[in-house]
PDB file of N, CA and C in Angstrom:
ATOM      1  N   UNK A   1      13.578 -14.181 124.308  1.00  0.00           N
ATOM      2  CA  UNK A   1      13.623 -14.884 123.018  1.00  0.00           C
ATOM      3  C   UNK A   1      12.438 -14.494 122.149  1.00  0.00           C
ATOM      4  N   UNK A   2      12.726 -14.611 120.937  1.00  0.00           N
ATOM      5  CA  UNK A   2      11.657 -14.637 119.942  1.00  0.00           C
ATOM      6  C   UNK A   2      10.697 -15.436 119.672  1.00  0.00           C
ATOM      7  N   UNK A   3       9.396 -14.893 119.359  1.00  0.00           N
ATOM      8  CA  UNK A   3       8.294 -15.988 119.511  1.00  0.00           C
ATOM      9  C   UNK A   3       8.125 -16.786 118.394  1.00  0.00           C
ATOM     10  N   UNK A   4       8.708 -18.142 117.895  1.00  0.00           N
ATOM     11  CA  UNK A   4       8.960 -18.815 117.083  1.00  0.00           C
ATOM     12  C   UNK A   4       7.738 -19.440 116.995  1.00  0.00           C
ATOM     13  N   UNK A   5       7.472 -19.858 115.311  1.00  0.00           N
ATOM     14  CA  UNK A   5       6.096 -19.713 114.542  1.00  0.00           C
ATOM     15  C   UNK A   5       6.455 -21.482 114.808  1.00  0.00           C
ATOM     16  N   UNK A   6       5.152 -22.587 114.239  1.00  0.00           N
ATOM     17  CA  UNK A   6       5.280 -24.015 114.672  1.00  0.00           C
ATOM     18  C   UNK A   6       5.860 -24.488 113.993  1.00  0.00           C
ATOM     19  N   UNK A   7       6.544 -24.163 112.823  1.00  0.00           N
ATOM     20  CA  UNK A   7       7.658 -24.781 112.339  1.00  0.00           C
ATOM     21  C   UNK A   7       8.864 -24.690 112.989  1.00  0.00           C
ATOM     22  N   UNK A   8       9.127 -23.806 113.662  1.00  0.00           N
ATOM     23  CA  UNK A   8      10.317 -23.306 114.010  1.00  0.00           C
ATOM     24  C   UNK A   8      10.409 -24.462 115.868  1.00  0.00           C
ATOM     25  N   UNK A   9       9.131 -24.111 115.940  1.00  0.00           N
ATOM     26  CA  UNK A   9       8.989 -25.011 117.387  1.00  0.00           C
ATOM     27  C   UNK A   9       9.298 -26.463 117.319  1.00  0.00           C
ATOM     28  N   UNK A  10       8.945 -26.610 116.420  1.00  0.00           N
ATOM     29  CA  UNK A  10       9.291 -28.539 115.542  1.00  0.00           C
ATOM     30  C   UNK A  10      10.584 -28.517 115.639  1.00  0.00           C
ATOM     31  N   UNK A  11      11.216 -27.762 115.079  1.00  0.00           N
ATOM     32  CA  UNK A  11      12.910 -27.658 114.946  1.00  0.00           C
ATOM     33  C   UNK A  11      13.791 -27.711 116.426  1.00  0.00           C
ATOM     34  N   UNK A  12      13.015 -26.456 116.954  1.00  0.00           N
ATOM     35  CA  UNK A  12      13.896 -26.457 117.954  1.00  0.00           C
ATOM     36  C   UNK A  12      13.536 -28.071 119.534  1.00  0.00           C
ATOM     37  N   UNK A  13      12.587 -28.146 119.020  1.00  0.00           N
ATOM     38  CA  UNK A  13      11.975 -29.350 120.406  1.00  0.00           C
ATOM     39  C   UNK A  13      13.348 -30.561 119.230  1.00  0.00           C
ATOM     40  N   UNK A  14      13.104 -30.885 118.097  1.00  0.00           N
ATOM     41  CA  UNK A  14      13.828 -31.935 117.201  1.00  0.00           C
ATOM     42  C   UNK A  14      15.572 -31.885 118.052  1.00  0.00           C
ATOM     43  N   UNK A  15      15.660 -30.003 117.701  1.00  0.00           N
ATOM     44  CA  UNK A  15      17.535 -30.104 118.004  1.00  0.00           C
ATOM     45  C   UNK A  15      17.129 -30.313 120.075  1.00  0.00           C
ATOM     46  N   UNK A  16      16.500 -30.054 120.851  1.00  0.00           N
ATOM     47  CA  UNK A  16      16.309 -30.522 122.227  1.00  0.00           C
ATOM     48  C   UNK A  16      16.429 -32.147 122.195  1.00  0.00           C
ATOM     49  N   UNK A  17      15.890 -32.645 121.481  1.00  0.00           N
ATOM     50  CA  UNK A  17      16.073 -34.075 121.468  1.00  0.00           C
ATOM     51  C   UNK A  17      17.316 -34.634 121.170  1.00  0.00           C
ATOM     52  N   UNK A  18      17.639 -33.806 120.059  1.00  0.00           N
ATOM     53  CA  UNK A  18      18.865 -33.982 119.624  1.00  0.00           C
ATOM     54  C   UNK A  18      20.135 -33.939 120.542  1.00  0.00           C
ATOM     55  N   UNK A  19      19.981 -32.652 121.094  1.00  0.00           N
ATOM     56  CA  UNK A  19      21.016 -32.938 121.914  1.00  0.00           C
ATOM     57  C   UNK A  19      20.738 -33.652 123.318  1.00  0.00           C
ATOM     58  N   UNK A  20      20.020 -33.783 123.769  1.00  0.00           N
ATOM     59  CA  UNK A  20      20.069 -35.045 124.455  1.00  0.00           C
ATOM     60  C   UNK A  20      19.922 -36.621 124.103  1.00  0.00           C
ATOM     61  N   UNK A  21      20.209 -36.804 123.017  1.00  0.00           N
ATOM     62  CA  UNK A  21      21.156 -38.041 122.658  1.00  0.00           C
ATOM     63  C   UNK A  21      22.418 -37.528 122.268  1.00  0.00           C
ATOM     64  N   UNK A  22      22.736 -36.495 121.970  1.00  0.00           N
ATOM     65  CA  UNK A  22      24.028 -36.505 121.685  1.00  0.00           C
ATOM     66  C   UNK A  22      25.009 -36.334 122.973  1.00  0.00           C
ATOM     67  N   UNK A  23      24.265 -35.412 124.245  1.00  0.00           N
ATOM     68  CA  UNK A  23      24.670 -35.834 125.754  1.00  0.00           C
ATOM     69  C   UNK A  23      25.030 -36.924 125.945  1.00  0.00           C
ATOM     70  N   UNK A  24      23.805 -38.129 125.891  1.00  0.00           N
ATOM     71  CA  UNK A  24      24.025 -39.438 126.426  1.00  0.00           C
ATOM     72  C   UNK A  24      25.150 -39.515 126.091  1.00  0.00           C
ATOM     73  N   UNK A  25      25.560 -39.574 124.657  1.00  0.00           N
ATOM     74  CA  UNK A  25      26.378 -40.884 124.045  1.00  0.00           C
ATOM     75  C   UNK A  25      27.551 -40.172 124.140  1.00  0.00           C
ATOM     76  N   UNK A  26      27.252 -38.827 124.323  1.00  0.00           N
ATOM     77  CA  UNK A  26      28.844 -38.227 124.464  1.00  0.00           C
ATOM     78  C   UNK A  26      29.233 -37.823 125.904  1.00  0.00           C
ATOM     79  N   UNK A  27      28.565 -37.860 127.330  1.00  0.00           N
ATOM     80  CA  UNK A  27      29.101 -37.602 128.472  1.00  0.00           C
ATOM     81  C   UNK A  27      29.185 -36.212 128.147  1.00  0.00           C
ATOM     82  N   UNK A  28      28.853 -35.121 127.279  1.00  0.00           N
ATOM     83  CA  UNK A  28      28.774 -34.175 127.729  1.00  0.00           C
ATOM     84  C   UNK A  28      27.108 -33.362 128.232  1.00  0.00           C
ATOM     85  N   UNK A  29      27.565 -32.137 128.841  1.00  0.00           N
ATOM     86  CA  UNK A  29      25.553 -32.031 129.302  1.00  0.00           C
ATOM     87  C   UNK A  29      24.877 -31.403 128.422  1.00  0.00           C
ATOM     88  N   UNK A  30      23.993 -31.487 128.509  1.00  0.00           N
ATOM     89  CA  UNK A  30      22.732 -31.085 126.927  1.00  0.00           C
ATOM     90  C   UNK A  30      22.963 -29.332 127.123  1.00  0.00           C
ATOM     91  N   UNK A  31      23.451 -28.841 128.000  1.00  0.00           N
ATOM     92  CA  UNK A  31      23.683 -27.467 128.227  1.00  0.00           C
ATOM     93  C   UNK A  31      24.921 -27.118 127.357  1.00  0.00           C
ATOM     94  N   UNK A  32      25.994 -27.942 127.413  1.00  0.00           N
ATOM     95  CA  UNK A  32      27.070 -27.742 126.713  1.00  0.00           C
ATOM     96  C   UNK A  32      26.857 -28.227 124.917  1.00  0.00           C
ATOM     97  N   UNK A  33      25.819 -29.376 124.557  1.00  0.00           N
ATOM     98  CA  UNK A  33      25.329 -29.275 123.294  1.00  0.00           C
ATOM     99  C   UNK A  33      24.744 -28.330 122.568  1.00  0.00           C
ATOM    100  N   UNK A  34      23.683 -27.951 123.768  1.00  0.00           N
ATOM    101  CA  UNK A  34      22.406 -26.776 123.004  1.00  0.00           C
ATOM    102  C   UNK A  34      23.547 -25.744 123.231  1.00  0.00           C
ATOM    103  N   UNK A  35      24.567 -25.241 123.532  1.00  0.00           N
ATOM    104  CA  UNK A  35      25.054 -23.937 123.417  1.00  0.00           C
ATOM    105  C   UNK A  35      26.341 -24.466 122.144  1.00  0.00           C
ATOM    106  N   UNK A  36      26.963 -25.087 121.728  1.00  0.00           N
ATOM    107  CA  UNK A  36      27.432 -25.311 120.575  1.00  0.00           C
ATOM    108  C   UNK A  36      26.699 -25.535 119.743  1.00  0.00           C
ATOM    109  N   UNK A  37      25.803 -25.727 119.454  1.00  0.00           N
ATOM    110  CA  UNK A  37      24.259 -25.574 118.399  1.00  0.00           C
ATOM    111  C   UNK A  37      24.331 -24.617 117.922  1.00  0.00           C
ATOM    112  N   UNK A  38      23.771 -23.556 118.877  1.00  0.00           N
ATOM    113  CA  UNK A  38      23.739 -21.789 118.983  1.00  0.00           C
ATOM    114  C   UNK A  38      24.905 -21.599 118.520  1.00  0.00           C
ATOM    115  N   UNK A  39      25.982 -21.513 118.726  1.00  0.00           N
ATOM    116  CA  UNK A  39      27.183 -21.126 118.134  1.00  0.00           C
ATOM    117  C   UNK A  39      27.179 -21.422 116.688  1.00  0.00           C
ATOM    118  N   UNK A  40      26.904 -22.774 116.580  1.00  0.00           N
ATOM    119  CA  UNK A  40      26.815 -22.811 114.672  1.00  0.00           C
ATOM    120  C   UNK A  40      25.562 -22.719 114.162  1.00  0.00           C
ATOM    121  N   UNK A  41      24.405 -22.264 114.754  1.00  0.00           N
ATOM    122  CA  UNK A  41      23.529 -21.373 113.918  1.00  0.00           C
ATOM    123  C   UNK A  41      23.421 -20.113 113.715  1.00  0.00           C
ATOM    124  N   UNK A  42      24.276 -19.294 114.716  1.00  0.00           N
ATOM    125  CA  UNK A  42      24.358 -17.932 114.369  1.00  0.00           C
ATOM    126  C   UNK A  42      25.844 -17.465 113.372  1.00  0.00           C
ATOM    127  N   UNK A  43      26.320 -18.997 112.879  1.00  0.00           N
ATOM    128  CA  UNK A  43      27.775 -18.909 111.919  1.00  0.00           C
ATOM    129  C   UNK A  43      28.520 -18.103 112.521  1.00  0.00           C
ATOM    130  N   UNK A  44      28.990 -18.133 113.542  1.00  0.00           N
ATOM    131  CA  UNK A  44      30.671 -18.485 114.383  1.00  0.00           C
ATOM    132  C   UNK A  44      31.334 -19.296 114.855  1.00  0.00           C
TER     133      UNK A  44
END
């Protein structure tokens, strides 16, 4: 991976959090969030 500057680190720890509430509340695993993330930040 690329060495992301501290803004970028803010973001990505924010969407880590993120998807682990969105795990909880959805029964799916933060593995299956953070990789549909990735999918709609690289717009596919």
């Amino acid at each position: 991976d690329r060495v992301a500057g501290p803004a970028a680190q803010t973001l990505i720890h924010k969407v880590e959090e993120a998807a682990q509430r969105i795990a909880e509340r959805t029964g799916a695993s933060i593995e299956e969030v953070v990789a549909e993330a990735k999918l709609l930040a690289q717009g596919t």
